[in-house]
N, C-alpha and C. Protein backbone atom coordinates (compact mmCIF):
# COMPACT_ATOMS: atom_id res chain seq x y z
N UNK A 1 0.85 -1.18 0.00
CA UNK A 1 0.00 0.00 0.00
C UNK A 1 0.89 1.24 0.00
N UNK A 2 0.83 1.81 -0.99
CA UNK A 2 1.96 3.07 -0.91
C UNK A 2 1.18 4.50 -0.22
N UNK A 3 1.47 4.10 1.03
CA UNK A 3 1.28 5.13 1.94
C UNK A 3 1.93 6.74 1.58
N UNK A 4 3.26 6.81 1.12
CA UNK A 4 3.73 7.64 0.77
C UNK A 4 3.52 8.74 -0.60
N UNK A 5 2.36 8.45 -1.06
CA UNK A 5 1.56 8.37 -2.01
C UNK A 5 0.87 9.48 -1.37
N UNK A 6 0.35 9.17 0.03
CA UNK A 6 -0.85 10.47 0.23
C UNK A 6 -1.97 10.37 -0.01
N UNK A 7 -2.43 9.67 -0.82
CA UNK A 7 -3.66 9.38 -1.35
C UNK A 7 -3.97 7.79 -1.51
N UNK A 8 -5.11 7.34 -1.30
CA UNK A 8 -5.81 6.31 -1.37
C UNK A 8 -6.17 6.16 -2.58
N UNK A 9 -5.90 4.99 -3.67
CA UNK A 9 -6.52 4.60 -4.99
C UNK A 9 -7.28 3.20 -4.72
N UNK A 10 -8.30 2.92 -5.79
CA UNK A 10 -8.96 1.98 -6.11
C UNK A 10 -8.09 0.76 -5.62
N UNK A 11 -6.96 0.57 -6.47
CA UNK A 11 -5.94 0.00 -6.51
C UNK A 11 -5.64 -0.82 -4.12
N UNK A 12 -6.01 0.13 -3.74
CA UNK A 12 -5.67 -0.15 -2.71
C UNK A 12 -6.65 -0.38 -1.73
N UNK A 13 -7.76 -0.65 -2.44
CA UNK A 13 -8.94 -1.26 -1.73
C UNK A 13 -9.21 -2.56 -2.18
N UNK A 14 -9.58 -3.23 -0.88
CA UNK A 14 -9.53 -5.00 -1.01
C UNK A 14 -10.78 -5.20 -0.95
N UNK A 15 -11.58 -6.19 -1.57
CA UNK A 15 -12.92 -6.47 -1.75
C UNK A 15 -13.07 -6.77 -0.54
N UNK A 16 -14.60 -7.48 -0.23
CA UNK A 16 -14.97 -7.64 0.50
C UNK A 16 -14.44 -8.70 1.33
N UNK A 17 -14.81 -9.58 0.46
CA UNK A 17 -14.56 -11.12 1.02
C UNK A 17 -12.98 -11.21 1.98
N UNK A 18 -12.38 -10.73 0.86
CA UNK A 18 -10.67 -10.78 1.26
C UNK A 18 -10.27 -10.05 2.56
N UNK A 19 -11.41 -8.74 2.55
CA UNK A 19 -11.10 -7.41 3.41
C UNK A 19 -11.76 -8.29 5.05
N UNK A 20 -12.82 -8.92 5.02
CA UNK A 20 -13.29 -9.75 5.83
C UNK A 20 -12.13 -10.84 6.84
N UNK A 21 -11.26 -11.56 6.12
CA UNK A 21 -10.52 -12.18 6.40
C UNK A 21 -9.73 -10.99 7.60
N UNK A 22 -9.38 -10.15 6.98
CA UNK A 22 -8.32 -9.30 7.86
C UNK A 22 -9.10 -8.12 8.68
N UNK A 23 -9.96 -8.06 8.77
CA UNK A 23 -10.87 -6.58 9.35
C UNK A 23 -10.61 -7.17 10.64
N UNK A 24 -10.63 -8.07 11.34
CA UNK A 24 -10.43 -7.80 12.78
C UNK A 24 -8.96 -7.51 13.13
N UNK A 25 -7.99 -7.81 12.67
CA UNK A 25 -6.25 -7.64 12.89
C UNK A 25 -6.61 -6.39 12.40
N UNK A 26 -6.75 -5.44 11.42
CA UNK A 26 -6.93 -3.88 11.08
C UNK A 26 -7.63 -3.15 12.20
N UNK A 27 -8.62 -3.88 12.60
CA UNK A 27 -9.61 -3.12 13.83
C UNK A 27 -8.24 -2.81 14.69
N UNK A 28 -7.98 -3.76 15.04
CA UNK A 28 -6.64 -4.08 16.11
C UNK A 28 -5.85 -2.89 16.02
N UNK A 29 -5.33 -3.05 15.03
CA UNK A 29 -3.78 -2.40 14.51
C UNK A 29 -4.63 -1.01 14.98
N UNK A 30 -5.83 -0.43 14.33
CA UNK A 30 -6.06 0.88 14.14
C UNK A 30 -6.72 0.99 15.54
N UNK A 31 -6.42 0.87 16.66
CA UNK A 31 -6.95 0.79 17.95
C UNK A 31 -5.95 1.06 18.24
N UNK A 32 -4.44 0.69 18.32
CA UNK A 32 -3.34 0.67 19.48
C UNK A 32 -2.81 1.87 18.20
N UNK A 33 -2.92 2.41 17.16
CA UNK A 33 -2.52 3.09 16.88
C UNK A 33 -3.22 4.57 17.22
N UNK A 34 -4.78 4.82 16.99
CA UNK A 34 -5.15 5.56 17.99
C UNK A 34 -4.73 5.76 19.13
N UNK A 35 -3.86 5.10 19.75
CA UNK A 35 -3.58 4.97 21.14
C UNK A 35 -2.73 6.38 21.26
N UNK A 36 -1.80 6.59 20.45
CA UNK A 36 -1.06 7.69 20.04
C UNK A 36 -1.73 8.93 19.05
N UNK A 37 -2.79 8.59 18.85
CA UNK A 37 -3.40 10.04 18.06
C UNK A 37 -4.54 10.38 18.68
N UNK A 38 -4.70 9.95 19.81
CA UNK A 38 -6.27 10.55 20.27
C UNK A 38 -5.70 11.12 21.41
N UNK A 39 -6.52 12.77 21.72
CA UNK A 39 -6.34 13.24 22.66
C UNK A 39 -7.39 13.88 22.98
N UNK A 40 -7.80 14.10 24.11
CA UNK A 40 -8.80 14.72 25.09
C UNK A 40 -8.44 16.18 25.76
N UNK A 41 -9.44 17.03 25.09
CA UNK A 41 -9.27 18.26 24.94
C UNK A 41 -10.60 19.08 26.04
N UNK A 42 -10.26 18.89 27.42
CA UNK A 42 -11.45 19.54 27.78
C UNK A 42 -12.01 18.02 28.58
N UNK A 43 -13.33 18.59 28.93
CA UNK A 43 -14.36 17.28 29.58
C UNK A 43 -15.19 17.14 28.19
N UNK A 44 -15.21 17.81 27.37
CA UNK A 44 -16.25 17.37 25.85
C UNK A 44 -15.78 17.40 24.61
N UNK A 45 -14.08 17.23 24.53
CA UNK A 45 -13.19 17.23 23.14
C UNK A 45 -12.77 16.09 22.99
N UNK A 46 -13.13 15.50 21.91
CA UNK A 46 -11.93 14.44 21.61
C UNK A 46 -11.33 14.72 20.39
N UNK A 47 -10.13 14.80 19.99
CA UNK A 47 -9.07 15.25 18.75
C UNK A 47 -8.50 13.38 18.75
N UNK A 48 -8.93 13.24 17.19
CA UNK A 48 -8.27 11.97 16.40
C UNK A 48 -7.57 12.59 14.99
N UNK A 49 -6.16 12.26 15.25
CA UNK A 49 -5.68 13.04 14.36
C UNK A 49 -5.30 11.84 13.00
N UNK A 50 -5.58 11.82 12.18
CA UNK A 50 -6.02 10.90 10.82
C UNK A 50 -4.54 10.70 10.18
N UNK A 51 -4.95 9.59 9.34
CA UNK A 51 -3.39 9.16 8.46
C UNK A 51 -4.07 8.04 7.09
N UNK A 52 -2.94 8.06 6.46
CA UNK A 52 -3.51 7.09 5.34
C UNK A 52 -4.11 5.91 5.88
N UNK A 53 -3.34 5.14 6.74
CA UNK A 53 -4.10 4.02 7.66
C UNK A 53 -5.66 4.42 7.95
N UNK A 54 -5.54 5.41 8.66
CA UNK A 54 -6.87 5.25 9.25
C UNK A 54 -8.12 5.62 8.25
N UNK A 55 -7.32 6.60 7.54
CA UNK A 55 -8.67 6.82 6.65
C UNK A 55 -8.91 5.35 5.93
N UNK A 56 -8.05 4.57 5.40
CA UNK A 56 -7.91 3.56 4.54
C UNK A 56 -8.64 2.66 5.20
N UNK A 57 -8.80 2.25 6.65
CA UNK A 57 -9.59 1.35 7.45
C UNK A 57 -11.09 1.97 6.81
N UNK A 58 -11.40 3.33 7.17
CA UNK A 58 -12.51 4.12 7.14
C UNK A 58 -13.35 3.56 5.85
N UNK A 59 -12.56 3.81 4.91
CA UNK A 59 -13.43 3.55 3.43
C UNK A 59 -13.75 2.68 3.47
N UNK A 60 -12.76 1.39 3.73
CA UNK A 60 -12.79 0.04 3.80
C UNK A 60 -14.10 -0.76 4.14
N UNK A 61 -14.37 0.55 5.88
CA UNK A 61 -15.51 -0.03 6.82
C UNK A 61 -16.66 0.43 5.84
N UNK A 62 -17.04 1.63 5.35
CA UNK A 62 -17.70 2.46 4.75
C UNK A 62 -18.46 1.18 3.25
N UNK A 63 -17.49 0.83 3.08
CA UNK A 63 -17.82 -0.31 1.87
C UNK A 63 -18.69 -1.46 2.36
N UNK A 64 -17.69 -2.00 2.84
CA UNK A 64 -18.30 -3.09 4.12
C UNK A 64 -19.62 -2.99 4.88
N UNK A 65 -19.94 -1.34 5.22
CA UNK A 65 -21.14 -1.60 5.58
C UNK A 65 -22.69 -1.14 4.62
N UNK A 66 -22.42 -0.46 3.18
CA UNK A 66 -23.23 0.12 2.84
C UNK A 66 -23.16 -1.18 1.38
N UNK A 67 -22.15 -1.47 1.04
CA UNK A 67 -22.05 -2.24 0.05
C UNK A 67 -22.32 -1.74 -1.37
N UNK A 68 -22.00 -0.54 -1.36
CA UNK A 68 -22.52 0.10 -2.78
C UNK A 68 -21.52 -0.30 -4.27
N UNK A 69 -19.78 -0.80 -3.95
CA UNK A 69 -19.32 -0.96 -5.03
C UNK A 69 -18.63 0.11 -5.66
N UNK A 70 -18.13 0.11 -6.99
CA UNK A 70 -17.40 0.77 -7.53
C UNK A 70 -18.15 1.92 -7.00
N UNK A 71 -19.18 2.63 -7.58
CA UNK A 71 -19.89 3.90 -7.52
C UNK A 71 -19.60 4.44 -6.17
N UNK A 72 -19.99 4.01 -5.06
CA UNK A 72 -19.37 4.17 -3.33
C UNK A 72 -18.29 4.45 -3.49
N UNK A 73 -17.40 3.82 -3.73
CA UNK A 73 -16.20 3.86 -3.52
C UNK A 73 -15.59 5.17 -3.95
N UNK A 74 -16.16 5.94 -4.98
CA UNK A 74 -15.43 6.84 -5.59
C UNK A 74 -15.73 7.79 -5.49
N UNK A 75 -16.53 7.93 -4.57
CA UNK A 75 -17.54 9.33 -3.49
C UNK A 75 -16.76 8.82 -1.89
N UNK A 76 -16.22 7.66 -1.72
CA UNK A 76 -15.63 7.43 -0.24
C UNK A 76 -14.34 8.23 -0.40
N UNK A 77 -13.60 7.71 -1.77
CA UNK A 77 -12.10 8.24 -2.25
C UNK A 77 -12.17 10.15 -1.53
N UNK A 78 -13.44 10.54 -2.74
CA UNK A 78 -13.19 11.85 -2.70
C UNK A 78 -13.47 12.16 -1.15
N UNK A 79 -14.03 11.90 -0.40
CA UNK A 79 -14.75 12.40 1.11
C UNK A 79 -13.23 12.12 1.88
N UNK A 80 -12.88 11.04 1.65
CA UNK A 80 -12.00 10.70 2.98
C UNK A 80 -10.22 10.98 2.38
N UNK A 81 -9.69 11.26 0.87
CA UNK A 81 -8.86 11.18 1.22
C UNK A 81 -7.92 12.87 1.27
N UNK A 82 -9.20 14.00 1.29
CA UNK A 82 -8.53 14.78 1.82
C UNK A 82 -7.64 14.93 3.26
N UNK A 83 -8.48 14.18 3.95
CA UNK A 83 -8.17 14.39 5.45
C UNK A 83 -6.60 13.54 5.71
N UNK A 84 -6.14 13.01 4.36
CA UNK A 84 -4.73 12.14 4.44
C UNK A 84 -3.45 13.63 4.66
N UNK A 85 -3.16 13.27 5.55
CA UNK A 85 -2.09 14.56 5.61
C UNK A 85 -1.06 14.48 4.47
N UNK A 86 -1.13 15.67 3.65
CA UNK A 86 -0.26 15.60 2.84
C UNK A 86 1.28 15.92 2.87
N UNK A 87 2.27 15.80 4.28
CA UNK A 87 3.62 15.63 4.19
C UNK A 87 3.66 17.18 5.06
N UNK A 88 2.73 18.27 5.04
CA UNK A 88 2.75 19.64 5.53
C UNK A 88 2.27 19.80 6.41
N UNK A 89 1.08 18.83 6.67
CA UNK A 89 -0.19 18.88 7.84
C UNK A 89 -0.48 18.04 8.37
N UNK A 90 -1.20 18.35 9.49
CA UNK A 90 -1.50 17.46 10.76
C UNK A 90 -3.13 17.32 10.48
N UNK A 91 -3.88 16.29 10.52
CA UNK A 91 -5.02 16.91 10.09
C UNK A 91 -5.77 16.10 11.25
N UNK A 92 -6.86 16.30 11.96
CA UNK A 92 -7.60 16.13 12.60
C UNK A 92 -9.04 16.04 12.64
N UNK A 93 -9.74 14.67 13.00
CA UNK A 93 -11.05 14.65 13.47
C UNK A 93 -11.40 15.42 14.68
N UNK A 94 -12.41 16.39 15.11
CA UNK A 94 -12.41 16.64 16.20
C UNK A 94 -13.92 16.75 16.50
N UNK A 95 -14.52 15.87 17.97
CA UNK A 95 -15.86 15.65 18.05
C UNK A 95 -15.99 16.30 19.82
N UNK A 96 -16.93 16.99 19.62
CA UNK A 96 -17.93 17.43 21.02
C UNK A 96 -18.47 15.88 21.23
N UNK A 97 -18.51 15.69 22.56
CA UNK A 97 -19.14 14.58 22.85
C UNK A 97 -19.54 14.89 24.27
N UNK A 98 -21.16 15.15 24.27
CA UNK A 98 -21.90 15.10 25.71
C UNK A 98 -22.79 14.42 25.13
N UNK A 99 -23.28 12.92 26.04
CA UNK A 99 -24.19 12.20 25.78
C UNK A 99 -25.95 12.87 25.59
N UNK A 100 -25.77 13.34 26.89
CA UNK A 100 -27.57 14.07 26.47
C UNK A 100 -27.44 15.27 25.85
N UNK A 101 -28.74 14.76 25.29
CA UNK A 101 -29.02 15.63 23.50
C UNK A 101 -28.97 17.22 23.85
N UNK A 102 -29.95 17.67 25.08
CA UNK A 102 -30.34 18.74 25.25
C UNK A 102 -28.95 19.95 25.67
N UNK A 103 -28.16 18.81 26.78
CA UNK A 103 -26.74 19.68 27.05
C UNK A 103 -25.88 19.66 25.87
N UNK A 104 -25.77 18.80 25.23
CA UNK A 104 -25.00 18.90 23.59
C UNK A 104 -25.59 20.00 22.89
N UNK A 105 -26.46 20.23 22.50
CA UNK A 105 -27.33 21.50 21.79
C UNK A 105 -27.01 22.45 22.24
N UNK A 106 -26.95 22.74 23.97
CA UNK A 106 -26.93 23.66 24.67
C UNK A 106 -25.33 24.13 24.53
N UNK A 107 -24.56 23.40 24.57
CA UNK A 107 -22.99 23.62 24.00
C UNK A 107 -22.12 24.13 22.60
N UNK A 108 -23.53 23.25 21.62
CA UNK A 108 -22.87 24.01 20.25
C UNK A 108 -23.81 25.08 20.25
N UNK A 109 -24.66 24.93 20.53
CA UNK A 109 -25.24 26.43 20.36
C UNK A 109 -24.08 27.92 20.74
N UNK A 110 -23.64 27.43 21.58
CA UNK A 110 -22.86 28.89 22.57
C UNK A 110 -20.96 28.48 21.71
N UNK A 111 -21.16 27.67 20.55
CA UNK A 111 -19.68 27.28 19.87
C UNK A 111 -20.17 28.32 18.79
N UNK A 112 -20.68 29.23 18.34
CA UNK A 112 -20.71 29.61 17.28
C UNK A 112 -18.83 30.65 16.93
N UNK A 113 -18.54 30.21 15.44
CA UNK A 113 -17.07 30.72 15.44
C UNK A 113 -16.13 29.84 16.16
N UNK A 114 -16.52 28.86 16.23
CA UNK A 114 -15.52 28.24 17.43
C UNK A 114 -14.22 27.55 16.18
N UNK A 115 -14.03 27.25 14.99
CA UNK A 115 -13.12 27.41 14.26
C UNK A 115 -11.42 28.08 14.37
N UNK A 116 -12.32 29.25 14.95
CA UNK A 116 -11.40 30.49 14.49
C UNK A 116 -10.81 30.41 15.93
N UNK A 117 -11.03 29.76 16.85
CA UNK A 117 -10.62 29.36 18.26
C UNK A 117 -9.25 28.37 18.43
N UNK A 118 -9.06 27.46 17.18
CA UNK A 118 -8.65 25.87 17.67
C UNK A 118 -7.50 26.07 16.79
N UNK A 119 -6.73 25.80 17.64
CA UNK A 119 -5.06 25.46 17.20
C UNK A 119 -4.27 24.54 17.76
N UNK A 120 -2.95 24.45 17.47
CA UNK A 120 -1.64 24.01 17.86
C UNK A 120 -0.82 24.38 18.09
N UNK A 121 0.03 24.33 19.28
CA UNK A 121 0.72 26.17 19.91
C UNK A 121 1.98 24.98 19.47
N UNK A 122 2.73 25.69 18.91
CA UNK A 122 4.26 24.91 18.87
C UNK A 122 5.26 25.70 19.35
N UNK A 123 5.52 25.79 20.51
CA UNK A 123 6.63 26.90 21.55
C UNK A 123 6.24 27.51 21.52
N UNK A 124 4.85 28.23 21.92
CA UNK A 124 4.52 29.40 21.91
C UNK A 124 3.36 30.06 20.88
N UNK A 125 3.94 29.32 19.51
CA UNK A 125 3.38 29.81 18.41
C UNK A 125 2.14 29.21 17.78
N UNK A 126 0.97 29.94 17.60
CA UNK A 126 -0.36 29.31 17.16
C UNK A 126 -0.51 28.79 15.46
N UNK A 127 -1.07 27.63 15.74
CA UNK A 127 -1.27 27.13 14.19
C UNK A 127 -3.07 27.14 14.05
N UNK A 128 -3.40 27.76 13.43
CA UNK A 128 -4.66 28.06 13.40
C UNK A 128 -5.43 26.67 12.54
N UNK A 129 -6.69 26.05 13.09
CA UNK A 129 -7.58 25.21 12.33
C UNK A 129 -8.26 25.42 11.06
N UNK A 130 -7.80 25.20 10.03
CA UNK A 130 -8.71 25.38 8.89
C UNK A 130 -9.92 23.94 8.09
N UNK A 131 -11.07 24.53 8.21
CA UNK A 131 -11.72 23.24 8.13
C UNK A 131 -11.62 22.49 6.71
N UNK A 132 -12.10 21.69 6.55
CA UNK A 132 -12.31 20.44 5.61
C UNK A 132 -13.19 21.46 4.71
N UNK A 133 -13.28 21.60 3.56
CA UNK A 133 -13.84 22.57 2.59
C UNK A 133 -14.93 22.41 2.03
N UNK A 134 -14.90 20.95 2.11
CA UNK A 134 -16.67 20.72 1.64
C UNK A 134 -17.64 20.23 2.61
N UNK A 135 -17.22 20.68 3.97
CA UNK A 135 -18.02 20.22 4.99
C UNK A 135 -18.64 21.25 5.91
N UNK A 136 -19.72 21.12 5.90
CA UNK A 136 -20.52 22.46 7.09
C UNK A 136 -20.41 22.59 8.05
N UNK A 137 -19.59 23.64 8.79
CA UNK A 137 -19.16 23.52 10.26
C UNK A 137 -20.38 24.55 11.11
N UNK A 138 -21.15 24.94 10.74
CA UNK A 138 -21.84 25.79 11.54
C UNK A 138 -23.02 26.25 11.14
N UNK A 139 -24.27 25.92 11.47
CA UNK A 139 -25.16 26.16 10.81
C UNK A 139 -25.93 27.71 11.14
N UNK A 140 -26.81 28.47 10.12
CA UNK A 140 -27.10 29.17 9.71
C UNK A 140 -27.57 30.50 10.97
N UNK A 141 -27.71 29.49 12.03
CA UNK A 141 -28.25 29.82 13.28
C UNK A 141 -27.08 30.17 14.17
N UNK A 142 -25.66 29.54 13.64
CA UNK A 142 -24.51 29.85 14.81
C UNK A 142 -24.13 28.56 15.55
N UNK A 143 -24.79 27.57 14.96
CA UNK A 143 -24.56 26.72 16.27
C UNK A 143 -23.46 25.40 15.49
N UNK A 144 -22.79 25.46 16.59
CA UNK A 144 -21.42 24.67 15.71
C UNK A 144 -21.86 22.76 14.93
N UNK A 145 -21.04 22.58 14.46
CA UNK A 145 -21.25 21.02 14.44
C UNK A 145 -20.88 20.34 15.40
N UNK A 146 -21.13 19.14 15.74
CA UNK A 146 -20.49 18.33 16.71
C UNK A 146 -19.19 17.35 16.40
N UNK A 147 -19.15 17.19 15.12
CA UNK A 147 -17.97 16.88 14.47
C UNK A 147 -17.40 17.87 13.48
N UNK A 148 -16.05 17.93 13.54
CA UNK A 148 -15.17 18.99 12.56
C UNK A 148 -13.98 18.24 12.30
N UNK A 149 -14.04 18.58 11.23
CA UNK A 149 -12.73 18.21 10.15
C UNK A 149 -11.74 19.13 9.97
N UNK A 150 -10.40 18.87 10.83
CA UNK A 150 -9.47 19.86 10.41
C UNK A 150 -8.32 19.76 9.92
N UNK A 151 -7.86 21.14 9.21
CA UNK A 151 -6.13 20.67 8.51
C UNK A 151 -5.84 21.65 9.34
N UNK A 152 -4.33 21.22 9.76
CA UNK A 152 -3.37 22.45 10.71
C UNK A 152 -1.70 22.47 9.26
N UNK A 153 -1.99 23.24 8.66
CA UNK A 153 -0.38 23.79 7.63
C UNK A 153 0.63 23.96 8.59
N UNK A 154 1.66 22.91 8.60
CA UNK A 154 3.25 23.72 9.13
C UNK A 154 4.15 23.88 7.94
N UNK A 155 5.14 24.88 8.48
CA UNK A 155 6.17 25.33 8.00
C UNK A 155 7.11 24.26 8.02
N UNK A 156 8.49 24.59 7.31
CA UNK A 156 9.36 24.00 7.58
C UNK A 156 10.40 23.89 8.82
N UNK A 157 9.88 25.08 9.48
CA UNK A 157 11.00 25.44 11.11
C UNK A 157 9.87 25.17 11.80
N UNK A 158 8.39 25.07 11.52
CA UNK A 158 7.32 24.62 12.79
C UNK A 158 7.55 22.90 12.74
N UNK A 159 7.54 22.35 11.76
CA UNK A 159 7.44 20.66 11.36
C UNK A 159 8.76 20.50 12.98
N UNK A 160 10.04 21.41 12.31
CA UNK A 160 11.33 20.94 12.95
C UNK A 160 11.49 21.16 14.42
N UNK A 161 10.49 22.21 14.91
CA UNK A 161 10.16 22.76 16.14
C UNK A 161 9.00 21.92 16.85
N UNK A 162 8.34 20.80 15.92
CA UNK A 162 7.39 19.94 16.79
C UNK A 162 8.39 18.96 16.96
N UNK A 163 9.40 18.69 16.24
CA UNK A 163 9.58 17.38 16.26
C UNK A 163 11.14 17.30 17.32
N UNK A 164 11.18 18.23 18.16
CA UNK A 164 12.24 18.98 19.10
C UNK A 164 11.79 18.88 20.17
N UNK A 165 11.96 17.70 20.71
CA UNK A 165 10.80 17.05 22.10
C UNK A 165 11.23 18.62 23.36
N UNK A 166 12.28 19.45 23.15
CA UNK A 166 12.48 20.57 23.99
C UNK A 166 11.40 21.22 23.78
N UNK A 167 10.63 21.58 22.59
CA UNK A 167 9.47 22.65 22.85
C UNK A 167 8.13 21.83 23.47
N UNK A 168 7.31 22.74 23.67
CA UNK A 168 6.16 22.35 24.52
C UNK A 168 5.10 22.36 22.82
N UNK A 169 4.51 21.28 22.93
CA UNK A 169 3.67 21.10 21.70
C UNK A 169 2.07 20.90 22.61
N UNK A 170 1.18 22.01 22.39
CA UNK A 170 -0.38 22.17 23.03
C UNK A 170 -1.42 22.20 21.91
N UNK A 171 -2.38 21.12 22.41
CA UNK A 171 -3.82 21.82 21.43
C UNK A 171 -4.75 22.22 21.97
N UNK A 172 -5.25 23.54 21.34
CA UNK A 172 -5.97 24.23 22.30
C UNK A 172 -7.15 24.91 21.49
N UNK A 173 -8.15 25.20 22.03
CA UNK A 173 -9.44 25.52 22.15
C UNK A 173 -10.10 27.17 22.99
N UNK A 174 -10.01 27.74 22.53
CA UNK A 174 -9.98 29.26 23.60
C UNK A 174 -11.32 30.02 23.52
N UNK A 175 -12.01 29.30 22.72
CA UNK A 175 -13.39 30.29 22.32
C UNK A 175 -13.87 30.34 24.18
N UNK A 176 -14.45 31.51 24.17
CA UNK A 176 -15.32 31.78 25.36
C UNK A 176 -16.10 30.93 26.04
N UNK A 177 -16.79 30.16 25.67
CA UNK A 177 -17.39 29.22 26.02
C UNK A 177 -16.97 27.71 26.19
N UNK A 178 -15.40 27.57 25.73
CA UNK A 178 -14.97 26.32 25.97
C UNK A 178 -13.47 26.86 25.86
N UNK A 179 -12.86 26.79 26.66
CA UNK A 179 -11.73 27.83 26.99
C UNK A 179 -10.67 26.23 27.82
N UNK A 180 -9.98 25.51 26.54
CA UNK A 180 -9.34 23.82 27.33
C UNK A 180 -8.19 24.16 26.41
N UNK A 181 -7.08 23.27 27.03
CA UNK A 181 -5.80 22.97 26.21
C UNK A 181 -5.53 21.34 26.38
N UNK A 182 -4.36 21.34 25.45
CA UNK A 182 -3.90 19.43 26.18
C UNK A 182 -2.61 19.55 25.82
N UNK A 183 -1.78 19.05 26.13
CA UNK A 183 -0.30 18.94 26.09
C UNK A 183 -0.26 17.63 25.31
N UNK A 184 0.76 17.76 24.05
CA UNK A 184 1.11 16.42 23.63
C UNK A 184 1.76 15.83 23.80
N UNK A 185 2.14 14.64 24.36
CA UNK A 185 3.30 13.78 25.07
C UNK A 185 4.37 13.77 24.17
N UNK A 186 5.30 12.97 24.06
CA UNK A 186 6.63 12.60 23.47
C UNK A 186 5.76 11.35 22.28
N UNK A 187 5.24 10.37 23.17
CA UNK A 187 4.40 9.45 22.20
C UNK A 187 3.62 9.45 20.69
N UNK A 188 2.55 10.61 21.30
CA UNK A 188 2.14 10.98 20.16
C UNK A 188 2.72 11.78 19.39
N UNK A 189 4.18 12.73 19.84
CA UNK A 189 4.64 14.25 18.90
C UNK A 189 5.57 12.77 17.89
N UNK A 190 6.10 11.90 18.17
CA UNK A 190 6.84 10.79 17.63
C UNK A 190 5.91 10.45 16.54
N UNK A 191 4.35 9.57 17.04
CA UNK A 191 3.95 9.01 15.60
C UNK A 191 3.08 9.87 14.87
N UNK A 192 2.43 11.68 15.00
CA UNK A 192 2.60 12.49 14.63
C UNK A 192 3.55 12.77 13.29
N UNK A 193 4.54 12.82 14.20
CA UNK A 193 5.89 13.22 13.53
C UNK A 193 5.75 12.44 12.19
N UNK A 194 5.50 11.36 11.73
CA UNK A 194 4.97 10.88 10.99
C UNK A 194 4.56 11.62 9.63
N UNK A 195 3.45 11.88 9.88
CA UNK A 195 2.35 12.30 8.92
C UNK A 195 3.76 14.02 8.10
N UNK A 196 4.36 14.61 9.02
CA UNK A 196 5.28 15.26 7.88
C UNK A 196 5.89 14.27 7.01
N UNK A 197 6.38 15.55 5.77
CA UNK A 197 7.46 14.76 4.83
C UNK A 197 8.72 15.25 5.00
């Protein structure tokens, strides 16, 4: 699977039957590898930060459960393989999660702009969230989504400054109404470190 590629092709999707055989060792693999990309941002953030793997599980499952075939597949390609970091970026799932409906509502409601809030401080310095481009982060009313799709762009002295276990690497959240940070360990800034080229 040429990961280094960046992108997911036809070519690298396994039918069903075959994909069956191995979907529980992939579940696996993409579990202890989350282990290092998920972080908890707050009491209602969770940040999953994405890679060819994981999106590649994603489509995989996406096939597997809707069964649509070539045609699926090439609406899964386009949806999921932006979020493959392309060698510059860190890119991130990031989900609000409060179980009852009414306090969840009550939370994105008061997220409106909350975009323009969410970064990655690398020594100091903010990397601002830019969302996924064909996806609606906020509806008409102000009130945020509960899932967001993000790309974070580094430089070439920010890539070299995350990957410098001396600086302090934070993701953070500052809008008014949800005002959290998280510190990234050595663990994750390592398989992170990764997703640059």
């Amino acid at each position: 699977m040429p990961r280094n590629t960046r992108e997911i092709t036809a070519d690298d999707i396994m039918g069903l039957a075959d994909f069956e055989q191995i979907r529980a060792e992939k579940r696996e693999e993409n579990l202890l590898r989350k282990r290092f990309r998920r972080l908890s941002v707050g009491p209602h953030v969770t940040v999953y930060f994405e890679s060819w793997d994981t999106m590649w599980l994603q489509v995989q499952e996406m096939l597997r459960i809707e069964k649509g075939g070539e045609e699926q597949l090439v609406d899964e390609l386009a949806a999921y393989n932006p979020m493959i970091p392309n060698g510059d970026e860190l890119t991130c799932t990031l989900m609000f999660e409060v179980e009852d409906p009414a306090r969840r509502d009550l939370l994105l409601n008061q997220l409106g702009g909350v975009i323009d809030h969410i970064h990655i401080v690398v020594d100091g310095e903010k990397i601002g969230a830019v969302p996924e481009q064909d996806v609606d982060r906020e509806s008409a009313s102000g009130k945020a989504s509960a899932v967001l799709f993000l790309h974070f762009a580094f430089t070439a002295e920010q890539k070299a400054r995350f990957r410098d276990t001396v600086n302090q690497i934070l993701f953070q959240i500052d809008h008014p109404a949800y005002g959290h940070a998280a510190i990234m360990g050595e663990e994750m800034r390592a398989e992170l470190s990764r997703d640059f080229g």
